[in-house]
N, C-alpha and C. Protein backbone atom coordinates (compact mmCIF):
# COMPACT_ATOMS: atom_id res chain seq x y z
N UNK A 1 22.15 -0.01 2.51
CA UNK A 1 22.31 0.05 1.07
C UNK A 1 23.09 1.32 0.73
N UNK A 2 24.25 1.27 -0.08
CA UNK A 2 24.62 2.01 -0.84
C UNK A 2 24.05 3.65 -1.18
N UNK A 3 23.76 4.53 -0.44
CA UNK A 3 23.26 6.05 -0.75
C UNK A 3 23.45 5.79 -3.06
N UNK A 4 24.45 5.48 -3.43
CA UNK A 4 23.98 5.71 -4.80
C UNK A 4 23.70 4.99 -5.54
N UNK A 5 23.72 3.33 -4.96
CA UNK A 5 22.78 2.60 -6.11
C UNK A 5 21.34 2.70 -5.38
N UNK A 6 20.77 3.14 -3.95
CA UNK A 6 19.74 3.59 -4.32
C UNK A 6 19.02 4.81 -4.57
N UNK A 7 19.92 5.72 -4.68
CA UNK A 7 19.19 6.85 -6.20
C UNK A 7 19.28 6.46 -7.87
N UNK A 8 20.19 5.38 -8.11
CA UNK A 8 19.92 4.95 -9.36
C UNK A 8 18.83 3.71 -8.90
N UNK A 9 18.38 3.20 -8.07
CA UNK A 9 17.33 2.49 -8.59
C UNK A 9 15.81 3.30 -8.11
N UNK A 10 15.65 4.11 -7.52
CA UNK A 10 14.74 4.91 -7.76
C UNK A 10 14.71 5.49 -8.57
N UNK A 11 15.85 5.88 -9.41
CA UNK A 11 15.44 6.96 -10.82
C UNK A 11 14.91 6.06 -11.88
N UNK A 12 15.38 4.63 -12.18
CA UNK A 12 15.18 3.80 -12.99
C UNK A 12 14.11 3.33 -12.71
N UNK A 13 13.02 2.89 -11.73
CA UNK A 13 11.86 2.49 -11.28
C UNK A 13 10.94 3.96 -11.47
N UNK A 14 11.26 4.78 -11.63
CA UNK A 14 10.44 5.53 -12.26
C UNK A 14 10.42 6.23 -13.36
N UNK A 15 11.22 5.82 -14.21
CA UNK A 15 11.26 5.91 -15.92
C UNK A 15 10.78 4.42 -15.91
N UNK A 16 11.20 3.62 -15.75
CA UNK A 16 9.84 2.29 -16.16
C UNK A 16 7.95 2.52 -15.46
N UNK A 17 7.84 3.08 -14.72
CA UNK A 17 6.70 3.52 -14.50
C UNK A 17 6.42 4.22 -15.05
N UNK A 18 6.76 5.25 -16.13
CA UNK A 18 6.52 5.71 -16.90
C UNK A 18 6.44 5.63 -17.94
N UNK A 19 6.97 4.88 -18.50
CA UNK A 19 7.01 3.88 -19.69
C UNK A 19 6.13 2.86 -19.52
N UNK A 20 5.71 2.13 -18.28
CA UNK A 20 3.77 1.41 -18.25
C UNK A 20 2.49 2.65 -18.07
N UNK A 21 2.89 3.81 -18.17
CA UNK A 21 1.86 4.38 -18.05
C UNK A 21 1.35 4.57 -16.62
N UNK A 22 2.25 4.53 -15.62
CA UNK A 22 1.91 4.27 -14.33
C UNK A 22 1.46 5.44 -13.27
N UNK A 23 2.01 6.54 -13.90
CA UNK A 23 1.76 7.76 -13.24
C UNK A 23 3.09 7.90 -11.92
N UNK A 24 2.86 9.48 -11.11
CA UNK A 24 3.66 8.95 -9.53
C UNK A 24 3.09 7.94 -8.81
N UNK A 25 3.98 6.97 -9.22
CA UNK A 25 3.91 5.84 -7.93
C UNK A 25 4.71 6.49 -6.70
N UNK A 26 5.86 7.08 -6.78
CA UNK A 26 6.92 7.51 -5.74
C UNK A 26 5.70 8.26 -4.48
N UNK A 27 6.48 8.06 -2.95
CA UNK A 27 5.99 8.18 -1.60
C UNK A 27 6.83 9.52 -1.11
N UNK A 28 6.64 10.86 -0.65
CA UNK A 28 7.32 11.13 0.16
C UNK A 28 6.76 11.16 1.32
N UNK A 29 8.39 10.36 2.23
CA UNK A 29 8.10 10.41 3.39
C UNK A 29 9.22 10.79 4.14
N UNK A 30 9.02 11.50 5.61
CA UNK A 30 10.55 11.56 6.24
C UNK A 30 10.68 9.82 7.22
N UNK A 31 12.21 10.16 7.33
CA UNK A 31 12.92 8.89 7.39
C UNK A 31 13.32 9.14 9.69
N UNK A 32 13.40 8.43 10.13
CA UNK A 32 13.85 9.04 11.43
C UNK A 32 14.81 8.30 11.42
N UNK A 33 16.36 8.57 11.72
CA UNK A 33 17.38 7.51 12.22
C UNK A 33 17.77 7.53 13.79
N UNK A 34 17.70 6.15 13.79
CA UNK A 34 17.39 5.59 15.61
C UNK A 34 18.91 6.27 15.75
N UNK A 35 19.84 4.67 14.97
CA UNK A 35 20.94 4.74 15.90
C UNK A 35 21.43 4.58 14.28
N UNK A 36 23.08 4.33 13.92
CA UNK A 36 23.72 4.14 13.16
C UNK A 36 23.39 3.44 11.94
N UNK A 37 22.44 2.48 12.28
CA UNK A 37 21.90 1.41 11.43
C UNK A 37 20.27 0.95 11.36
N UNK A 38 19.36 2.06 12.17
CA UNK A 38 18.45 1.65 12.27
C UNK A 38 17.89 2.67 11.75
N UNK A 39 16.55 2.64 10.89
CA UNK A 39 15.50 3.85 10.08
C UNK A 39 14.34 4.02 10.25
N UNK A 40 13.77 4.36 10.94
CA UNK A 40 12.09 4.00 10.53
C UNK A 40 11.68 5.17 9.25
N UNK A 41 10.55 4.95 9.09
CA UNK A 41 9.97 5.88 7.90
C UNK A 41 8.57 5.96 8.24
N UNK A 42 8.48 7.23 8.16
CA UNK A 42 6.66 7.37 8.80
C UNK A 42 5.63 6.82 7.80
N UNK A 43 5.99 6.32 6.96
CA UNK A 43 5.08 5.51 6.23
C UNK A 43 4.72 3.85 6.67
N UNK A 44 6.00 3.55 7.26
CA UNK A 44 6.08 2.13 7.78
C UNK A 44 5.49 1.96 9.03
N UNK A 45 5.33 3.38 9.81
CA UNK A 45 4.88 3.17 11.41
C UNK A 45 3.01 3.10 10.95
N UNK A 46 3.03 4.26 9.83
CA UNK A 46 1.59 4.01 9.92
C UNK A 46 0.88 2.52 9.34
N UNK A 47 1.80 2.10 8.34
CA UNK A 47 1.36 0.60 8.09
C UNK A 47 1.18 -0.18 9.32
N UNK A 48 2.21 -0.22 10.31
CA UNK A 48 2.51 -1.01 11.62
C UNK A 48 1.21 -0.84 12.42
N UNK A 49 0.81 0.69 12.42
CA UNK A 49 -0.69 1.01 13.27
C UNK A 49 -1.65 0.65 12.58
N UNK A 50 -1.85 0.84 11.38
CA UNK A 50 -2.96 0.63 10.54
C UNK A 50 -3.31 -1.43 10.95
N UNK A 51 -2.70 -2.28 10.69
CA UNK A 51 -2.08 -3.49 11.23
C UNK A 51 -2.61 -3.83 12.15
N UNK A 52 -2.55 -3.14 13.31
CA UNK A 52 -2.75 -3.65 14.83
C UNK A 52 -4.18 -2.91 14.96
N UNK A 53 -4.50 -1.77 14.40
CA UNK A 53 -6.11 -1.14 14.53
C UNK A 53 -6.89 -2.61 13.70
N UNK A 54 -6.60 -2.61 12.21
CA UNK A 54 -7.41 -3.53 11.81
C UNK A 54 -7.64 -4.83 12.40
N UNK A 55 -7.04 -5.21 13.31
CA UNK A 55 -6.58 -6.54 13.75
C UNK A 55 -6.94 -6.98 15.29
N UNK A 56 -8.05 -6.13 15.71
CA UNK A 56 -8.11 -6.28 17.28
C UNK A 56 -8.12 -7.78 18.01
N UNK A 57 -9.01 -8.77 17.27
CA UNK A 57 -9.27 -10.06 17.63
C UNK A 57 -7.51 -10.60 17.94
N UNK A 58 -6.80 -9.91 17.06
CA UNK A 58 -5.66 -10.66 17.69
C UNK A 58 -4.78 -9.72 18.84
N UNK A 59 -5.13 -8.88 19.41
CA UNK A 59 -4.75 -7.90 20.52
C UNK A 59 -5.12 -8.75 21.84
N UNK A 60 -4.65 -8.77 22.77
CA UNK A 60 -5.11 -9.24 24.26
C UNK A 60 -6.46 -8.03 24.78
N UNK A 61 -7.40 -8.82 24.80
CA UNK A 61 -8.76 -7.82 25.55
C UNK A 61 -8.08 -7.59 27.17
N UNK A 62 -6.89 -8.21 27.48
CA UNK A 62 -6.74 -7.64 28.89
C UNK A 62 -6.11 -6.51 28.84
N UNK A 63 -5.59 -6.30 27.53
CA UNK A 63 -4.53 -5.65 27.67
C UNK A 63 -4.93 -4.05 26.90
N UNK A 64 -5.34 -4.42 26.02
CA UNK A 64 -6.56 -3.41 24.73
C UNK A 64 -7.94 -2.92 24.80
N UNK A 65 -8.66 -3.52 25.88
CA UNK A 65 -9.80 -4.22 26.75
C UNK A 65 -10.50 -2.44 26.77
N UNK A 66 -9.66 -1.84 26.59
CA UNK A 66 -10.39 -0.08 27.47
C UNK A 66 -10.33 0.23 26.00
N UNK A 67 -9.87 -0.26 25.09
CA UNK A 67 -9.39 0.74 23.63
C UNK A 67 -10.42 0.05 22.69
N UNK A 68 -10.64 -1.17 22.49
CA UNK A 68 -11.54 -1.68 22.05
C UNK A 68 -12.81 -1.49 22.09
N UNK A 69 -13.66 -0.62 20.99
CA UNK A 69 -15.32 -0.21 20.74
C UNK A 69 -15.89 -1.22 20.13
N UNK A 70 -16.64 -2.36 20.22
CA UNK A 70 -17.60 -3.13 19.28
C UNK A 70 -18.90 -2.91 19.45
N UNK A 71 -19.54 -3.67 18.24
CA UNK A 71 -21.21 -2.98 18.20
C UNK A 71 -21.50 -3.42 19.52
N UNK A 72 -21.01 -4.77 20.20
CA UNK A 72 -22.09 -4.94 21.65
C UNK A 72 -21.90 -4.17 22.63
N UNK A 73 -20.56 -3.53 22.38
CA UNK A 73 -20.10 -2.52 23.53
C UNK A 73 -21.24 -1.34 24.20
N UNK A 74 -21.17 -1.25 22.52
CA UNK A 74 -22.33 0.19 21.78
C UNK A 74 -23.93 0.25 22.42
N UNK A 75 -24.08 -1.22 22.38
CA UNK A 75 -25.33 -1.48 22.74
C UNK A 75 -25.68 -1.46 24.06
């Protein structure tokens, strides 16, 4: 995307959030660039982890098997 239509649509998404009464919605986060065209954003990796923690049943126990704590483990 365009470096300046997206600082005009972040400036405009937050004069309408302000105008609903919305407070800072805005995130800072740093951005890492892979290669020429690729971005991650440390906000997106932690969504990605947050994702796969909440989600063990769908992880391979062969594979996750040592990382995985459940109550019967416990017991």
């Amino acid at each position: 995307m365009d470096p300046s239509i997206r600082n005009d649509f972040k400036t405009k998404f937050m004069e309408i959030a302000e105008e609903h009464a919305l407070g800072n919605i805005g995130i800072n986060t740093y951005i890492r660039q892979i290669d020429s065209k690729m971005q991650i954003s440390a906000i997106d990796m932690i969504y990605a982890i947050s994702s796969i923690l909440e989600s063990p049943k769908n992880l391979g126990r062969k594979d996750f098997g040592n990382l995985l704590v459940t109550e019967e483990m416990k017991r």
